[in-house]
C-alpha atoms as a PDB file:
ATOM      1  CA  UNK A   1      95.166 114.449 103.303  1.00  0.00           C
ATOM      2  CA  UNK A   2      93.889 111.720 101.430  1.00  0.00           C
ATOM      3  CA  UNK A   3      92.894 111.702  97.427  1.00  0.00           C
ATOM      4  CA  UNK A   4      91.687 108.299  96.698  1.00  0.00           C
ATOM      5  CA  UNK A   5      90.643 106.837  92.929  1.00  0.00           C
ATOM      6  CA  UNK A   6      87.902 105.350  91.606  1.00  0.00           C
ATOM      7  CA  UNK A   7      87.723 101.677  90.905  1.00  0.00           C
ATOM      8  CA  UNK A   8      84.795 102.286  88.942  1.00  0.00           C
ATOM      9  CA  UNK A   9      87.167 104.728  86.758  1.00  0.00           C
ATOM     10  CA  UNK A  10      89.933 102.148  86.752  1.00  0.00           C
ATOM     11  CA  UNK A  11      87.556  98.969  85.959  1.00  0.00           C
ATOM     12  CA  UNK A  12      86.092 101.247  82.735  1.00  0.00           C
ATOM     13  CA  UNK A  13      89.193 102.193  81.827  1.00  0.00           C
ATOM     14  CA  UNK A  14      90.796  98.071  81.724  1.00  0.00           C
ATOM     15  CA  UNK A  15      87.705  97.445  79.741  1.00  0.00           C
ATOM     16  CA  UNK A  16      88.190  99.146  77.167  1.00  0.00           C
ATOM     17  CA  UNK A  17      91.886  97.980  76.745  1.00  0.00           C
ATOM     18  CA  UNK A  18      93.541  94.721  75.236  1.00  0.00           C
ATOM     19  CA  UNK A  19      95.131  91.942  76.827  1.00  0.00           C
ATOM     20  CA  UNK A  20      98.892  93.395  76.040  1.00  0.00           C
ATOM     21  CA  UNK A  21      97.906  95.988  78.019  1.00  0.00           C
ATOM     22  CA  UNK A  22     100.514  95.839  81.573  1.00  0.00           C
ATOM     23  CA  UNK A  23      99.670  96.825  85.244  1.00  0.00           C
ATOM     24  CA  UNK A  24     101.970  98.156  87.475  1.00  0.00           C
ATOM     25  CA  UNK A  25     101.270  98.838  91.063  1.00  0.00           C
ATOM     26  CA  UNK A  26     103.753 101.124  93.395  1.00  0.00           C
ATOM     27  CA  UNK A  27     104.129 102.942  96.470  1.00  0.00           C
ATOM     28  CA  UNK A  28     106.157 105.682  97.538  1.00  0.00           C
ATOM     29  CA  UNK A  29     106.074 107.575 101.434  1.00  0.00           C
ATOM     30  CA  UNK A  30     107.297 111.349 102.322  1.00  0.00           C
ATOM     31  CA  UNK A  31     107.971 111.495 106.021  1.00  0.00           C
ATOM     32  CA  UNK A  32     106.898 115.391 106.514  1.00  0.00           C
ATOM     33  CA  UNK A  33     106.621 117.359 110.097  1.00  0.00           C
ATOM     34  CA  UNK A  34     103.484 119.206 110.597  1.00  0.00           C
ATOM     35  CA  UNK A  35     102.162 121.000 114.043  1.00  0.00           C
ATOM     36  CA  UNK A  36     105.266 119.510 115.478  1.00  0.00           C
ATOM     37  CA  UNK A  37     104.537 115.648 114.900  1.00  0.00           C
ATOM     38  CA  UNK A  38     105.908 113.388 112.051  1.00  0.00           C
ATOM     39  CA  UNK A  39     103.154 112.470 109.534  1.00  0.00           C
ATOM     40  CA  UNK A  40     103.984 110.462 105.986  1.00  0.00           C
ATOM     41  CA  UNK A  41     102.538 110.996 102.443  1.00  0.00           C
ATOM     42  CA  UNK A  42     101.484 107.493 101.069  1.00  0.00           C
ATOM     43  CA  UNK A  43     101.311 107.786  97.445  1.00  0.00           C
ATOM     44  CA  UNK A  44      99.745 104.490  96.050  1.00  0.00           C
ATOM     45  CA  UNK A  45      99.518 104.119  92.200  1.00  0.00           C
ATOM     46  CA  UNK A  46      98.412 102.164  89.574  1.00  0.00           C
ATOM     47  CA  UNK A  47     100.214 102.464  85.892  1.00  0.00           C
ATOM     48  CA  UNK A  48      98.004 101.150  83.491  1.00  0.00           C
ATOM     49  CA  UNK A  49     100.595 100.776  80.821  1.00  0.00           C
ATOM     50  CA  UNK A  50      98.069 100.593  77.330  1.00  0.00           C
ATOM     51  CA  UNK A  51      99.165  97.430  75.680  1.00  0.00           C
ATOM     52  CA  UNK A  52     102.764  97.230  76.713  1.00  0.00           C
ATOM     53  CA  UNK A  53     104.162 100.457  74.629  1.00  0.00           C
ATOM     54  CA  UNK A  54     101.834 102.729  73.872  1.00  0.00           C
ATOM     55  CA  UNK A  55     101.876 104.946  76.747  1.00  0.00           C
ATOM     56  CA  UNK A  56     100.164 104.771  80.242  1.00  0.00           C
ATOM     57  CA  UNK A  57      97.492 106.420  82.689  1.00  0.00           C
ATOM     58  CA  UNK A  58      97.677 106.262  86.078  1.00  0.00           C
ATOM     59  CA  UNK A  59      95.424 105.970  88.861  1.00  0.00           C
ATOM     60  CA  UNK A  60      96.548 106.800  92.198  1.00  0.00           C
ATOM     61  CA  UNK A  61      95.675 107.971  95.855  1.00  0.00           C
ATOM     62  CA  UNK A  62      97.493 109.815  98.640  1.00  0.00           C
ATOM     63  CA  UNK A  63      97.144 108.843 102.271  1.00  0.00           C
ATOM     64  CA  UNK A  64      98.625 111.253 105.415  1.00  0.00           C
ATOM     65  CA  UNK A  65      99.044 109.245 108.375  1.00  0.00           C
ATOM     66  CA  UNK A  66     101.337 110.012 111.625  1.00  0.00           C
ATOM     67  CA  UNK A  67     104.424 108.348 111.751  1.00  0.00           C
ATOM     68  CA  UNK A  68     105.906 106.344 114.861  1.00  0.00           C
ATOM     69  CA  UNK A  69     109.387 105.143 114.362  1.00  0.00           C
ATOM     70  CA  UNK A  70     111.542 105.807 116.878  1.00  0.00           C
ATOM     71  CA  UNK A  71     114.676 105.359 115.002  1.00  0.00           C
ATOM     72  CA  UNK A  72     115.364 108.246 111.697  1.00  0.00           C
ATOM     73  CA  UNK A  73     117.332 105.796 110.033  1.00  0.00           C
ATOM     74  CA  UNK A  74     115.913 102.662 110.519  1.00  0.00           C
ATOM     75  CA  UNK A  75     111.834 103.634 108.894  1.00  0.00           C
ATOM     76  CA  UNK A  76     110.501 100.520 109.395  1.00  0.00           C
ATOM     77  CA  UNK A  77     106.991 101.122 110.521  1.00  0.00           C
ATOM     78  CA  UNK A  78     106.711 103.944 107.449  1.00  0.00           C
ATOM     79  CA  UNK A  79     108.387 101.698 105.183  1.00  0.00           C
ATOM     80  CA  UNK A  80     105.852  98.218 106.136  1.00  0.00           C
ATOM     81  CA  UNK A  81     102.961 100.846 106.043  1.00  0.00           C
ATOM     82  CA  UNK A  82     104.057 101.459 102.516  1.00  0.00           C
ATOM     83  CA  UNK A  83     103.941  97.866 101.309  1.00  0.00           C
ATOM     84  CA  UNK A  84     100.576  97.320 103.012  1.00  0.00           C
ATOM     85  CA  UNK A  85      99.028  99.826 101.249  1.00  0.00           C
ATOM     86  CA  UNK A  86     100.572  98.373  97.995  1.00  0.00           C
ATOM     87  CA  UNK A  87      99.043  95.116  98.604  1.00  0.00           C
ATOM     88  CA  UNK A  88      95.649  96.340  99.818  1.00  0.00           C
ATOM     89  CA  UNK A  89      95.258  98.598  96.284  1.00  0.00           C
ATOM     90  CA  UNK A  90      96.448  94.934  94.696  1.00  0.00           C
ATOM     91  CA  UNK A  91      93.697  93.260  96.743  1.00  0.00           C
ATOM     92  CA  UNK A  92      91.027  95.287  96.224  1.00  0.00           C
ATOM     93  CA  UNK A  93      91.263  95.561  92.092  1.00  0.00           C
ATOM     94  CA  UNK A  94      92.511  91.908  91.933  1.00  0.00           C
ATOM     95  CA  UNK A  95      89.075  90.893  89.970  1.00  0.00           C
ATOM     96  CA  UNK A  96      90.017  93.169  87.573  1.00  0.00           C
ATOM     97  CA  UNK A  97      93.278  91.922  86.591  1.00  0.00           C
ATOM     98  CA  UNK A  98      92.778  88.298  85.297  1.00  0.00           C
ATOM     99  CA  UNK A  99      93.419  88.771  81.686  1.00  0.00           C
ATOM    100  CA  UNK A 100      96.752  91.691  82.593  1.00  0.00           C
ATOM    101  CA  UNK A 101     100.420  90.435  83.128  1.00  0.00           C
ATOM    102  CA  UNK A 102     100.687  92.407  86.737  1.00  0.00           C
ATOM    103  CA  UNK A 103     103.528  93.305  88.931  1.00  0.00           C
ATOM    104  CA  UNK A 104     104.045  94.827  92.051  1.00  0.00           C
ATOM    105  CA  UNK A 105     106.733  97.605  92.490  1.00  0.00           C
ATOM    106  CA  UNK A 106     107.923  98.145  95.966  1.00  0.00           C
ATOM    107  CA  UNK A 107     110.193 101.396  96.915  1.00  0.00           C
ATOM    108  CA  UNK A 108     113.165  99.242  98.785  1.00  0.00           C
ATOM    109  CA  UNK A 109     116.543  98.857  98.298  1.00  0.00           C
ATOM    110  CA  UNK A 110     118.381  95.725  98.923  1.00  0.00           C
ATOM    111  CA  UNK A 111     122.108  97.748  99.499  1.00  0.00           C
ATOM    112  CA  UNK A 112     123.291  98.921 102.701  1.00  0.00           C
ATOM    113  CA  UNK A 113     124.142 102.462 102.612  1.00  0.00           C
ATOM    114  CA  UNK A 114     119.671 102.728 102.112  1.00  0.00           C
ATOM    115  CA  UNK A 115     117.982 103.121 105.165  1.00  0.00           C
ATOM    116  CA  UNK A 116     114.824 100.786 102.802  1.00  0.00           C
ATOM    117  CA  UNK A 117     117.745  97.766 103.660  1.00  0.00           C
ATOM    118  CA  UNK A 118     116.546  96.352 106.301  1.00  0.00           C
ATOM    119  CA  UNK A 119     113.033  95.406 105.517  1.00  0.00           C
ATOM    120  CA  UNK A 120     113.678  94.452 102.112  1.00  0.00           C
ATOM    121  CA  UNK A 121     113.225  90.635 103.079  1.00  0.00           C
ATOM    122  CA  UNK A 122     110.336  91.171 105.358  1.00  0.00           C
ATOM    123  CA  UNK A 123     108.031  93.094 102.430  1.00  0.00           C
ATOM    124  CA  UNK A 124     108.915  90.971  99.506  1.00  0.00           C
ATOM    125  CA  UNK A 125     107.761  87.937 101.984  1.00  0.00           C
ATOM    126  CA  UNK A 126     104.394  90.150 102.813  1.00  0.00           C
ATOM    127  CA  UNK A 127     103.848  90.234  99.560  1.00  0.00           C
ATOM    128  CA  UNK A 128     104.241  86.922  98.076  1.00  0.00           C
ATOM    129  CA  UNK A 129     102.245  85.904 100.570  1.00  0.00           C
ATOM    130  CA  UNK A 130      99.679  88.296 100.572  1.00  0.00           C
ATOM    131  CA  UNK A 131      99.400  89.036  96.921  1.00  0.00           C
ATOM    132  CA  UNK A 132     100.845  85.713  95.656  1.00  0.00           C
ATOM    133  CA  UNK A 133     103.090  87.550  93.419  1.00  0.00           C
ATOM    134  CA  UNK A 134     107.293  88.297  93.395  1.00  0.00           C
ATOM    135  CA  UNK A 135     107.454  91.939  94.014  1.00  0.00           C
ATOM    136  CA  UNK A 136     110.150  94.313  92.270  1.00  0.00           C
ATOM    137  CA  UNK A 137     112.495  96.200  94.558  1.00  0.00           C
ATOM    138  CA  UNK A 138     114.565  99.168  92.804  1.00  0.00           C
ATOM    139  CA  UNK A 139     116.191  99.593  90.255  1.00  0.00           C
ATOM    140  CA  UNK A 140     113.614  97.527  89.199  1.00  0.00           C
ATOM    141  CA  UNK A 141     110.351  99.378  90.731  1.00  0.00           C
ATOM    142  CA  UNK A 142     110.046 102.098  88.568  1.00  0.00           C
ATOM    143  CA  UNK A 143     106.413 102.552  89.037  1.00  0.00           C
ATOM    144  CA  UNK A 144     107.068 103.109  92.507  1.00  0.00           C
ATOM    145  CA  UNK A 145     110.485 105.148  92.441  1.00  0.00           C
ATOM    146  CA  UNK A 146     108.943 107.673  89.517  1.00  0.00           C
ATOM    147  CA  UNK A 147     105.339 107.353  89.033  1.00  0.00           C
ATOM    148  CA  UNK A 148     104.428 107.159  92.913  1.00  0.00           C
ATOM    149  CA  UNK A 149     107.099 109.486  93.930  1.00  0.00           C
ATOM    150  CA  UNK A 150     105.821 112.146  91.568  1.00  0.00           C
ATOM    151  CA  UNK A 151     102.280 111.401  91.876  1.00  0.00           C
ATOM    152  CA  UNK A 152     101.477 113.775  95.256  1.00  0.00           C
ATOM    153  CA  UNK A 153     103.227 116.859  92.965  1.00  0.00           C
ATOM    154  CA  UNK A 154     100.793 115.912  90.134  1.00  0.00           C
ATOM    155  CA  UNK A 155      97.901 116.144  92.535  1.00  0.00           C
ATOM    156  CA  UNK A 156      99.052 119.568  93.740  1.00  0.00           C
ATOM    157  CA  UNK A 157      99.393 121.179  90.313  1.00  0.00           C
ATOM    158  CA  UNK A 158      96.132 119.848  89.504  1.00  0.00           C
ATOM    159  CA  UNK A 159      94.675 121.997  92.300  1.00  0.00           C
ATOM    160  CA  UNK A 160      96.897 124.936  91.626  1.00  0.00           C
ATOM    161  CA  UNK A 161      98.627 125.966  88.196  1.00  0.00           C
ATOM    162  CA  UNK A 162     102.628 125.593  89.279  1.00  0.00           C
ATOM    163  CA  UNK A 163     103.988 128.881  89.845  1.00  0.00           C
ATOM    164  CA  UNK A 164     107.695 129.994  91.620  1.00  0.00           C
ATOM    165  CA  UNK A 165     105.708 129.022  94.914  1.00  0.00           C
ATOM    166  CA  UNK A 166     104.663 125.621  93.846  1.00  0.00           C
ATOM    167  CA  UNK A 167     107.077 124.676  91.548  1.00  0.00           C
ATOM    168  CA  UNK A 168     109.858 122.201  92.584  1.00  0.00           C
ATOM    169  CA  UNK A 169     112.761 122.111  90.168  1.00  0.00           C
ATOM    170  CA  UNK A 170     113.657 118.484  89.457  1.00  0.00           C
ATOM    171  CA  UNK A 171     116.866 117.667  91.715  1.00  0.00           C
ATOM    172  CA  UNK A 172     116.196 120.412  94.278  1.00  0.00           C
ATOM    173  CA  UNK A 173     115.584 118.944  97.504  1.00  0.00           C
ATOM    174  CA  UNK A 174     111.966 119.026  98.914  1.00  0.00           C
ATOM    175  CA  UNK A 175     111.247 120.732 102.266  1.00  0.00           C
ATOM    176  CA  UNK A 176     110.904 118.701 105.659  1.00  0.00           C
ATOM    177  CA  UNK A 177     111.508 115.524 103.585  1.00  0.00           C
ATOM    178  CA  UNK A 178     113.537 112.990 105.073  1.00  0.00           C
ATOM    179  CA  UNK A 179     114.402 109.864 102.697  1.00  0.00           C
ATOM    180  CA  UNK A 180     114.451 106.248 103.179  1.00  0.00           C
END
């Protein structure tokens, strides 16, 4: 699977808007089993939010790659694949963002009981270094805990009207999903 935007679309879209206008970059990952091997669902977005208040629209991609941690609750490899992808979207529209306030929203949670724990230190370091910029980690990263999390379900009702089949109730669990 992989859905990727245009940054054609995005750099005529930022053209037309002001200065106030905010980006937000996120990432989200679904670890999913298919054919009997572990695979993830990058979802990579950027939330153009139209001059700070006035709504947003969001350009995104989805990436399926196989997964190879060896440990369920310790996603490291997923979780660093993640942030890569974060900072390689950030690279690659960087010319277009001189006159935005940007930020960087990375899925990861500093507490404990999160399995995201134990690379918090390791991604916010990749990208201030990378990306010159201080990343947000949750609760903070709300383009990457909502708009990235959501943004693989947009994609599929795009291609299919949501019916009982398709249709995920919002706090029902999704299938073969394992969290981080």
């Amino acid at each position: 699977m992989s859905n990727g935007f245009s940054i054609d679309a995005l750099e005529a879209f930022l053209q037309t808007q002001s200065s106030a206008t905010k980006i937000y970059i996120g990432g989200d990952s679904e670890k999913i089993r298919s054919g009997g091997a572990w695979y993830a669902d990058y979802a990579t977005v950027v939330v153009v939010h139209i001059d700070g208040h006035k709504g947003c629209k969001i350009f995104g991609k989805v990436d399926r790659e196989r997964v190879y941690d060896q440990k369920k609750d310790r996603p490291t490899m997923r979780l660093m694949t993640e942030v890569m992808k974060i900072s390689e979207i950030y690279l690659n529209i960087q010319h277009l963002l001189d006159r935005f306030e940007v930020q960087i929203h990375l899925d990861l949670n500093a507490k404990k009981i999160h399995a995201s724990n134990h690379v918090v230190q390791q991604a916010v370091g990749y990208i201030r270094g990378v990306c010159n910029i201080e990343p947000q980690i949750k609760p903070d990263a709300w383009s990457a805990s909502y708009a990235a999390d959501r943004y693989k379900e947009i994609l599929s009702f795009q291609k299919s009207p949501p019916n009982a089949n398709n249709f995920r109730k919002r706090g029902t669990p999704k299938k073969n999903r394992v969290a981080a």
